[in-house]
N, C-alpha and C. Protein backbone atom coordinates (compact mmCIF):
# COMPACT_ATOMS: atom_id res chain seq x y z
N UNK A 1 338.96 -20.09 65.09
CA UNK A 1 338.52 -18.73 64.79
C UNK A 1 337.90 -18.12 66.05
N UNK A 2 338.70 -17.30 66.21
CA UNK A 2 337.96 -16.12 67.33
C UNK A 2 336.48 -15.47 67.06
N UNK A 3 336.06 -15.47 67.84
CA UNK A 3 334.53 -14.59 67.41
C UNK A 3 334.17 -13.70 69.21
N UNK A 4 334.14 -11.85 68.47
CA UNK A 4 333.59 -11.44 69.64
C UNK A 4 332.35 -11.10 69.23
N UNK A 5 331.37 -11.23 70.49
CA UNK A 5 329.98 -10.71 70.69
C UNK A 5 330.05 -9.68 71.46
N UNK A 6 329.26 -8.57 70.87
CA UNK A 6 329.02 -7.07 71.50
C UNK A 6 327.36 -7.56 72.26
N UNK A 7 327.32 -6.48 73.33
CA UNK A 7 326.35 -6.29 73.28
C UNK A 7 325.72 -4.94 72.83
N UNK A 8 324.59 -4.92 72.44
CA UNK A 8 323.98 -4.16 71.17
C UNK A 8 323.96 -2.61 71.63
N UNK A 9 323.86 -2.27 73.55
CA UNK A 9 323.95 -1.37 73.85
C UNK A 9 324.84 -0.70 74.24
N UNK A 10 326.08 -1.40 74.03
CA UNK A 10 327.46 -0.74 73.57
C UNK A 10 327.79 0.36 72.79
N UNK A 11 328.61 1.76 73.23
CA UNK A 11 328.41 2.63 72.38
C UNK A 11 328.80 2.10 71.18
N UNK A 12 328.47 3.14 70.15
CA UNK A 12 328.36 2.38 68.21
C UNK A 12 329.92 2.68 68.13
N UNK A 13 330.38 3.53 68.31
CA UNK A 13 331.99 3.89 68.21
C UNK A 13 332.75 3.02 68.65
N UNK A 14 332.47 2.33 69.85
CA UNK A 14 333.31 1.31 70.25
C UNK A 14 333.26 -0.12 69.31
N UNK A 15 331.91 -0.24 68.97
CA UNK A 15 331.48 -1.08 68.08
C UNK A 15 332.27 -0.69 66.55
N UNK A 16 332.60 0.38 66.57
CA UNK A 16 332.87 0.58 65.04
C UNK A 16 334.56 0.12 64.70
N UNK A 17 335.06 0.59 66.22
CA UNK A 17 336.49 0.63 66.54
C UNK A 17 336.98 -1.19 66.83
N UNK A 18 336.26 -2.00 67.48
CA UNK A 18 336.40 -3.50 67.19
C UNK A 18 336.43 -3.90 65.73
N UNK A 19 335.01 -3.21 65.45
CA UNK A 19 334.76 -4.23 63.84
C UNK A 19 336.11 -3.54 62.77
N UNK A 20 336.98 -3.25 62.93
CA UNK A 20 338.12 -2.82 62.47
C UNK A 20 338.93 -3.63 62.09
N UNK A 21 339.06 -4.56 63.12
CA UNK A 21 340.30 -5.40 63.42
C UNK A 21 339.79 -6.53 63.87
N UNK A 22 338.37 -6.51 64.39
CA UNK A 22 337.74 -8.33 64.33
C UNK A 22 336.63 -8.46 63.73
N UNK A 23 336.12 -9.80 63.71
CA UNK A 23 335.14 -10.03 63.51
C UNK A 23 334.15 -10.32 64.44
N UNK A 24 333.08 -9.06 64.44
CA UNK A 24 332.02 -9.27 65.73
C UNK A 24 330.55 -9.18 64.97
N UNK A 25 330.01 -9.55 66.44
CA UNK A 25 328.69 -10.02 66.06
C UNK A 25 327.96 -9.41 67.11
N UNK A 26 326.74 -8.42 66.47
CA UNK A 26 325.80 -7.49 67.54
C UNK A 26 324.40 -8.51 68.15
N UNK A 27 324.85 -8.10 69.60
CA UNK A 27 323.54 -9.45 70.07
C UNK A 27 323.03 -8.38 71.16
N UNK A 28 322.16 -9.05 71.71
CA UNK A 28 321.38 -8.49 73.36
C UNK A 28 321.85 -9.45 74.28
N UNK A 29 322.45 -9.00 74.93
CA UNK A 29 323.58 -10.10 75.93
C UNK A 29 322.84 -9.63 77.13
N UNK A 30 322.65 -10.79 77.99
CA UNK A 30 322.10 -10.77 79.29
C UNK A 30 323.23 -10.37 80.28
N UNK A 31 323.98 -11.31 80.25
CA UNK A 31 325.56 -11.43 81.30
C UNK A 31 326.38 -11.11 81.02
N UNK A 32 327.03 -10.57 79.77
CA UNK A 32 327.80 -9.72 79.97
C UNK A 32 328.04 -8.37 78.66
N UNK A 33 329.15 -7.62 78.65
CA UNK A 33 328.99 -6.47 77.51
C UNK A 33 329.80 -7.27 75.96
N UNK A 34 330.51 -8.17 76.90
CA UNK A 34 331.35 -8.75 75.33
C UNK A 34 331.61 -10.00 75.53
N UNK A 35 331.76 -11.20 74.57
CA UNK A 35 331.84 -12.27 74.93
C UNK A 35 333.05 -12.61 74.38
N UNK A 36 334.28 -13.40 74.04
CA UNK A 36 334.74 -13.61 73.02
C UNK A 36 334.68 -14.91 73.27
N UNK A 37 334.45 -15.81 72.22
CA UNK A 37 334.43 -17.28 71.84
C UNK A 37 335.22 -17.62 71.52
N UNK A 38 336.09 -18.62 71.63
CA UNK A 38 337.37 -19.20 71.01
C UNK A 38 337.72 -20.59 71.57
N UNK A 39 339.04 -21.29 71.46
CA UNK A 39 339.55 -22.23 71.82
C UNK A 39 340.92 -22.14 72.78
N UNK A 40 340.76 -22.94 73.73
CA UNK A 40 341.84 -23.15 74.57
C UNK A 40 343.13 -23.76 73.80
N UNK A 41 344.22 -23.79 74.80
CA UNK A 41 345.06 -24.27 73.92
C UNK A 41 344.77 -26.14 73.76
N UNK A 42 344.36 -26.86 74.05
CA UNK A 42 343.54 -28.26 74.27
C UNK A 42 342.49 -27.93 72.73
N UNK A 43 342.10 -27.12 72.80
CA UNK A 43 341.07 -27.42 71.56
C UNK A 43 339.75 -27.01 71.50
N UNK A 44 339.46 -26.89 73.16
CA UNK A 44 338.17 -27.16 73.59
C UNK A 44 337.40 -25.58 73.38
N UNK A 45 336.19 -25.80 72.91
CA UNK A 45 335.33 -24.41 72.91
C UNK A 45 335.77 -23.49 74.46
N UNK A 46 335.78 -21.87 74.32
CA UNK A 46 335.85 -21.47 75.48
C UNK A 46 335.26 -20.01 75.46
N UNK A 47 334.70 -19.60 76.25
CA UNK A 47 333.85 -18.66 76.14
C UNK A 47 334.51 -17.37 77.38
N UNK A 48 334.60 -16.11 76.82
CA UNK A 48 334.90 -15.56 77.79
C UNK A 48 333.69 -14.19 78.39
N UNK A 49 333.65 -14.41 79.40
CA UNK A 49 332.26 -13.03 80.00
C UNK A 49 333.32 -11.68 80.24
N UNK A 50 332.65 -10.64 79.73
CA UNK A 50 333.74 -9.37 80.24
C UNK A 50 332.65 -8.19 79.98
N UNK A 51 332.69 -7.94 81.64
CA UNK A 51 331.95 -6.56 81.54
C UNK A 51 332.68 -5.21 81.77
N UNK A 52 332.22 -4.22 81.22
CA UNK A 52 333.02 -3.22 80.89
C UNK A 52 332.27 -1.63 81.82
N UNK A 53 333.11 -1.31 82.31
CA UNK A 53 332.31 -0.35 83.49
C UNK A 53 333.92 0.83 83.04
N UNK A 54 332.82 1.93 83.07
CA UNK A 54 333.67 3.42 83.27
C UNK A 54 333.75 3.60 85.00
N UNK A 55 334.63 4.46 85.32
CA UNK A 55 334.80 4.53 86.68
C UNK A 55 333.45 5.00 87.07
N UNK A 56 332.90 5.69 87.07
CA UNK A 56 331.60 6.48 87.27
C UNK A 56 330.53 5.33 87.14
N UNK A 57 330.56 4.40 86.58
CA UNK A 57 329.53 3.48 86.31
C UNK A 57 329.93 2.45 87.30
N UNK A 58 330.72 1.91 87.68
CA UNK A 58 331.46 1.11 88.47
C UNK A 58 330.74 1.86 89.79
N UNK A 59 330.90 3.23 90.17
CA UNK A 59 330.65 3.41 91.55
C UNK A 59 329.25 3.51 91.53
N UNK A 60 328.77 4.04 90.74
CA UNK A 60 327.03 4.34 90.38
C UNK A 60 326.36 2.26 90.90
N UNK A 61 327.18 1.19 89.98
CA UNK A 61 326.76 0.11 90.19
C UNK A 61 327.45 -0.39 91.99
N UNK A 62 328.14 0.07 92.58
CA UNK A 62 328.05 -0.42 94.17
C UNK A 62 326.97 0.37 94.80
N UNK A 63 326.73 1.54 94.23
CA UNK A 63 325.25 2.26 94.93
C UNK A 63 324.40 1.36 94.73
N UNK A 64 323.93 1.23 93.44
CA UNK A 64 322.81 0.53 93.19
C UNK A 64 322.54 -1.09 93.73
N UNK A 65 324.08 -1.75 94.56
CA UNK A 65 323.91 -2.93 93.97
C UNK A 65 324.17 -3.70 92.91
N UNK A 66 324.22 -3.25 91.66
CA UNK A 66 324.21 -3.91 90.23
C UNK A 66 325.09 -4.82 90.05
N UNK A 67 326.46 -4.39 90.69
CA UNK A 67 327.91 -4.55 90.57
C UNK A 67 328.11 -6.52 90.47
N UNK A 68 327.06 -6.10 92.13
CA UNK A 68 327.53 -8.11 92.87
C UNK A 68 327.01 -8.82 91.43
N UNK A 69 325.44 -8.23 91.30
CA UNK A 69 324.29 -9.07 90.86
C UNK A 69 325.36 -9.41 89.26
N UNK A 70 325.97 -8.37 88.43
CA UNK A 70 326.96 -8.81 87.08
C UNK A 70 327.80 -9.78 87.35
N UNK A 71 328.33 -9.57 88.50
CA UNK A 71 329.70 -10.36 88.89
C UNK A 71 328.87 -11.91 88.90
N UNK A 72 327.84 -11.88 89.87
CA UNK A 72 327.59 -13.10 89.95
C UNK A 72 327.38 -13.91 88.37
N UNK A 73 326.96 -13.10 87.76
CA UNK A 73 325.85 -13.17 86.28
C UNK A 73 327.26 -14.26 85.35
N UNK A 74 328.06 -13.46 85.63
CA UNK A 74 329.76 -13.62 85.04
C UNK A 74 330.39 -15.01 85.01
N UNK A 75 329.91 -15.15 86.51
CA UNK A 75 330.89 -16.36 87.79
C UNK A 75 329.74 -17.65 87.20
N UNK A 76 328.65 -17.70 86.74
CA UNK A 76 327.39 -18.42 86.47
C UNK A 76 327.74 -18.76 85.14
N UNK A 77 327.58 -17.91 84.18
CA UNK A 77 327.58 -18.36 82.82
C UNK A 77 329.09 -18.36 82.00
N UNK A 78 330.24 -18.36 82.52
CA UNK A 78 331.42 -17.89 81.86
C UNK A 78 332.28 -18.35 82.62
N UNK A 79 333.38 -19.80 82.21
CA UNK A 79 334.34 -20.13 82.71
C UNK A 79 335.51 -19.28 82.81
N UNK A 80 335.34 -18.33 82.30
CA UNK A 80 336.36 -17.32 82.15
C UNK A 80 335.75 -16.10 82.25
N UNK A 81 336.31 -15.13 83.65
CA UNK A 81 335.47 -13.37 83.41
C UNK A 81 336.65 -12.20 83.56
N UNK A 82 336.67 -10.77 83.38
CA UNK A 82 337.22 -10.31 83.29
C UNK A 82 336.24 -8.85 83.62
N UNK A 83 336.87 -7.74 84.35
CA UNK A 83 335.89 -6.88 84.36
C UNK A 83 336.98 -5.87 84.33
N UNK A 84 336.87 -5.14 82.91
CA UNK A 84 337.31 -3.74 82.45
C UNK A 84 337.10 -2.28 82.94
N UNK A 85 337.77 -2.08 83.32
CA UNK A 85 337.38 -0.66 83.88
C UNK A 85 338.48 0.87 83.26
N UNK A 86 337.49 1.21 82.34
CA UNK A 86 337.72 2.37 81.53
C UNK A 86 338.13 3.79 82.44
N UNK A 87 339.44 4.71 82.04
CA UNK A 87 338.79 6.02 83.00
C UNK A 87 340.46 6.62 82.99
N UNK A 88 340.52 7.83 83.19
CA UNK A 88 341.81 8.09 83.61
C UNK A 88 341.94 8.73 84.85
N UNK A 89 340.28 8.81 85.21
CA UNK A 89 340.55 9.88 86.31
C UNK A 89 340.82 8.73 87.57
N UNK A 90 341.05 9.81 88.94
CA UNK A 90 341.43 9.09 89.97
C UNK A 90 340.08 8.14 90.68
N UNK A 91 339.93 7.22 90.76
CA UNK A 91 338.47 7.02 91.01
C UNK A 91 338.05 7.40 92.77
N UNK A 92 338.59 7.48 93.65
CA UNK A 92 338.82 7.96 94.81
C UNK A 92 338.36 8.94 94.67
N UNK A 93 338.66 9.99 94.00
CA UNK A 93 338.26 11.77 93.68
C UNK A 93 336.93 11.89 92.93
N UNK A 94 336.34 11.15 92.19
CA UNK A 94 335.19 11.55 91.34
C UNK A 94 334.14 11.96 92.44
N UNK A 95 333.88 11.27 93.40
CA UNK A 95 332.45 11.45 94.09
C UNK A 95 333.06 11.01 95.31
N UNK A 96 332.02 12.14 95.73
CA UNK A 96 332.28 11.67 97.53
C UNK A 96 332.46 10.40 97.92
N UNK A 97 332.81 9.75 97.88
CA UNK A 97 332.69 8.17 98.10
C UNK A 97 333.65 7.32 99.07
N UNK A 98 333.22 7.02 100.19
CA UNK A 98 334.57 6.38 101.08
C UNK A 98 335.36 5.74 100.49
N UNK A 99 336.96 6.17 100.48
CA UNK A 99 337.85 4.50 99.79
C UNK A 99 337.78 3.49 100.31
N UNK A 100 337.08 3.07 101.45
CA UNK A 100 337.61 1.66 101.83
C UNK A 100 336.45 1.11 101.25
N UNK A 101 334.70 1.70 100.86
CA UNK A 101 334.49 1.53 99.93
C UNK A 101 334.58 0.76 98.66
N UNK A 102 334.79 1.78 97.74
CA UNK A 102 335.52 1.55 96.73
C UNK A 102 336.84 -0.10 96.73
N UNK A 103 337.99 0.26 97.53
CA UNK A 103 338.49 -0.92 97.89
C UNK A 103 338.35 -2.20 98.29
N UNK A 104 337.40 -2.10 99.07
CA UNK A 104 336.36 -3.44 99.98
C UNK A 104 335.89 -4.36 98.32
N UNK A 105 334.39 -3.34 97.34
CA UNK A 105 334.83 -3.91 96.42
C UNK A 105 335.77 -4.56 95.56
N UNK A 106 336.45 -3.62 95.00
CA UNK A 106 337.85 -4.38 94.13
C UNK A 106 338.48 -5.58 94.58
N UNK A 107 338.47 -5.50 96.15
CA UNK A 107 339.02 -6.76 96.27
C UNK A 107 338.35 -8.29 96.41
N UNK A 108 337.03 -7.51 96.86
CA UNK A 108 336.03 -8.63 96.65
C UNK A 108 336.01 -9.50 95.54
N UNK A 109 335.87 -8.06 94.30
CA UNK A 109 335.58 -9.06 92.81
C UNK A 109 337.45 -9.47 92.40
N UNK A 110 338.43 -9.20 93.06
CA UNK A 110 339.25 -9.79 92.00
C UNK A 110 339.82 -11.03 93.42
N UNK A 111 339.40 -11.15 94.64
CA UNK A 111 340.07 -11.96 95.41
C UNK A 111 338.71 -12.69 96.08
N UNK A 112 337.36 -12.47 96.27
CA UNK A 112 336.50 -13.47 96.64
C UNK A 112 335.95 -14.15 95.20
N UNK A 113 335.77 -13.44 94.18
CA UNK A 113 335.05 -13.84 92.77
C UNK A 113 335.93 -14.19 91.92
N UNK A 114 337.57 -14.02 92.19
CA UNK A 114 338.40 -14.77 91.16
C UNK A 114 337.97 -13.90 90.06
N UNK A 115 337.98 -12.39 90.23
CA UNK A 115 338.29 -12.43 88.43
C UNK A 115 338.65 -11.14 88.35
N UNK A 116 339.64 -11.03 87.69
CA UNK A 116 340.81 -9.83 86.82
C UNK A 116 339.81 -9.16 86.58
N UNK A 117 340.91 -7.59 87.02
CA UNK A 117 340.27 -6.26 86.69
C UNK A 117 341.32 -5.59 85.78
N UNK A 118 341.15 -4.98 85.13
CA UNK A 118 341.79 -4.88 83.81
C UNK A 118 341.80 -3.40 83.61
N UNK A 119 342.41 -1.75 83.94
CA UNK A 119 342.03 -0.79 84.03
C UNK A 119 342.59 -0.48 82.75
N UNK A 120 342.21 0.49 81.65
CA UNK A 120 342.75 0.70 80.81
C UNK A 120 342.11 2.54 80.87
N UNK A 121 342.79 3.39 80.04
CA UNK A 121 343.08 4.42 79.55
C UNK A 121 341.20 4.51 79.13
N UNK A 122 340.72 4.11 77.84
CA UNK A 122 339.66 4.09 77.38
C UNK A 122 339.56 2.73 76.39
N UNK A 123 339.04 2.80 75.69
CA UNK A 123 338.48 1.21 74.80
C UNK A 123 339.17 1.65 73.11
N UNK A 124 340.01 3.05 72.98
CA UNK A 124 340.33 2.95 72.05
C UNK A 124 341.74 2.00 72.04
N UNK A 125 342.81 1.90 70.96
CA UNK A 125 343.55 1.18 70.30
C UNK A 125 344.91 1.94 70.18
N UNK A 126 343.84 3.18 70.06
CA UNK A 126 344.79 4.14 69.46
C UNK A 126 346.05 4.92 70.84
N UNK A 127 346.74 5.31 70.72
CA UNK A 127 347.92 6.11 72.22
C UNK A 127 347.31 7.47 72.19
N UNK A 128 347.15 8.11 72.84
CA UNK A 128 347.19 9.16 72.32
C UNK A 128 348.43 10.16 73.13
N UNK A 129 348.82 10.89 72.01
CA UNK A 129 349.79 12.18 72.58
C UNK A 129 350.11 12.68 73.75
N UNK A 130 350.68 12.05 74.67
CA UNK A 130 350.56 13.16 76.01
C UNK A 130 351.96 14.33 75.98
């Protein structure tokens, strides 16, 4: 049995839009925004870390720093990480922001930290109409 963990400060909509179709469980998560628990194909318990950043939050966290300090948080407690990044816009264009920047990251976390970046549309399920 699969089991995901939210964390609690996850918007409620997104929360509402999981508990749809799984079974989750609202916690205060230190390391990451969602956990999912499950089994490998072996059998063995396996835990996955996945933090979830909008483009705007993603660049807001290389200002701040925040970014490394999750990644590390990820690479520490979670044999398995994944970092989602929500958005349709161009992320280059939102804010003044150098691309090599921007790039220097991305490649950091998916080629020095080993772990998949995952860009999606938004966190719904649903297509919508274009």
């Amino acid at each position: 049995m699969t089991n995901l963990i939210i964390d609690h400060r996850e918007p409620k909509s997104l929360i509402r839009e999981l508990a749809k179709k799984h079974k989750v469980e609202i916690k205060h998560l230190v390391t990451a925004d969602f956990i999912i628990q499950g089994k490998d194909i072996e059998g063995n318990e396996l835990n996955i870390g996945i933090e979830r950043k909008t483009k705007n939050d993603f660049l807001n966290s290389i200002i701040d720093k925040r970014i490394i300090q999750q990644i590390l948080y990820l690479k520490e407690n979670f044999p398995v990480q994944l970092l989602i990044m929500e958005g349709t816009e161009n992320i280059y264009e939102i804010r003044n922001f150098h691309p090599n920047a921007i790039r220097g990251m991305l490649a950091s976390i998916t080629i020095d930290f080993q772990i998949p970046i995952l860009q999606t549309r938004d966190y719904s399920s649903r297509r919508s109409k274009e």
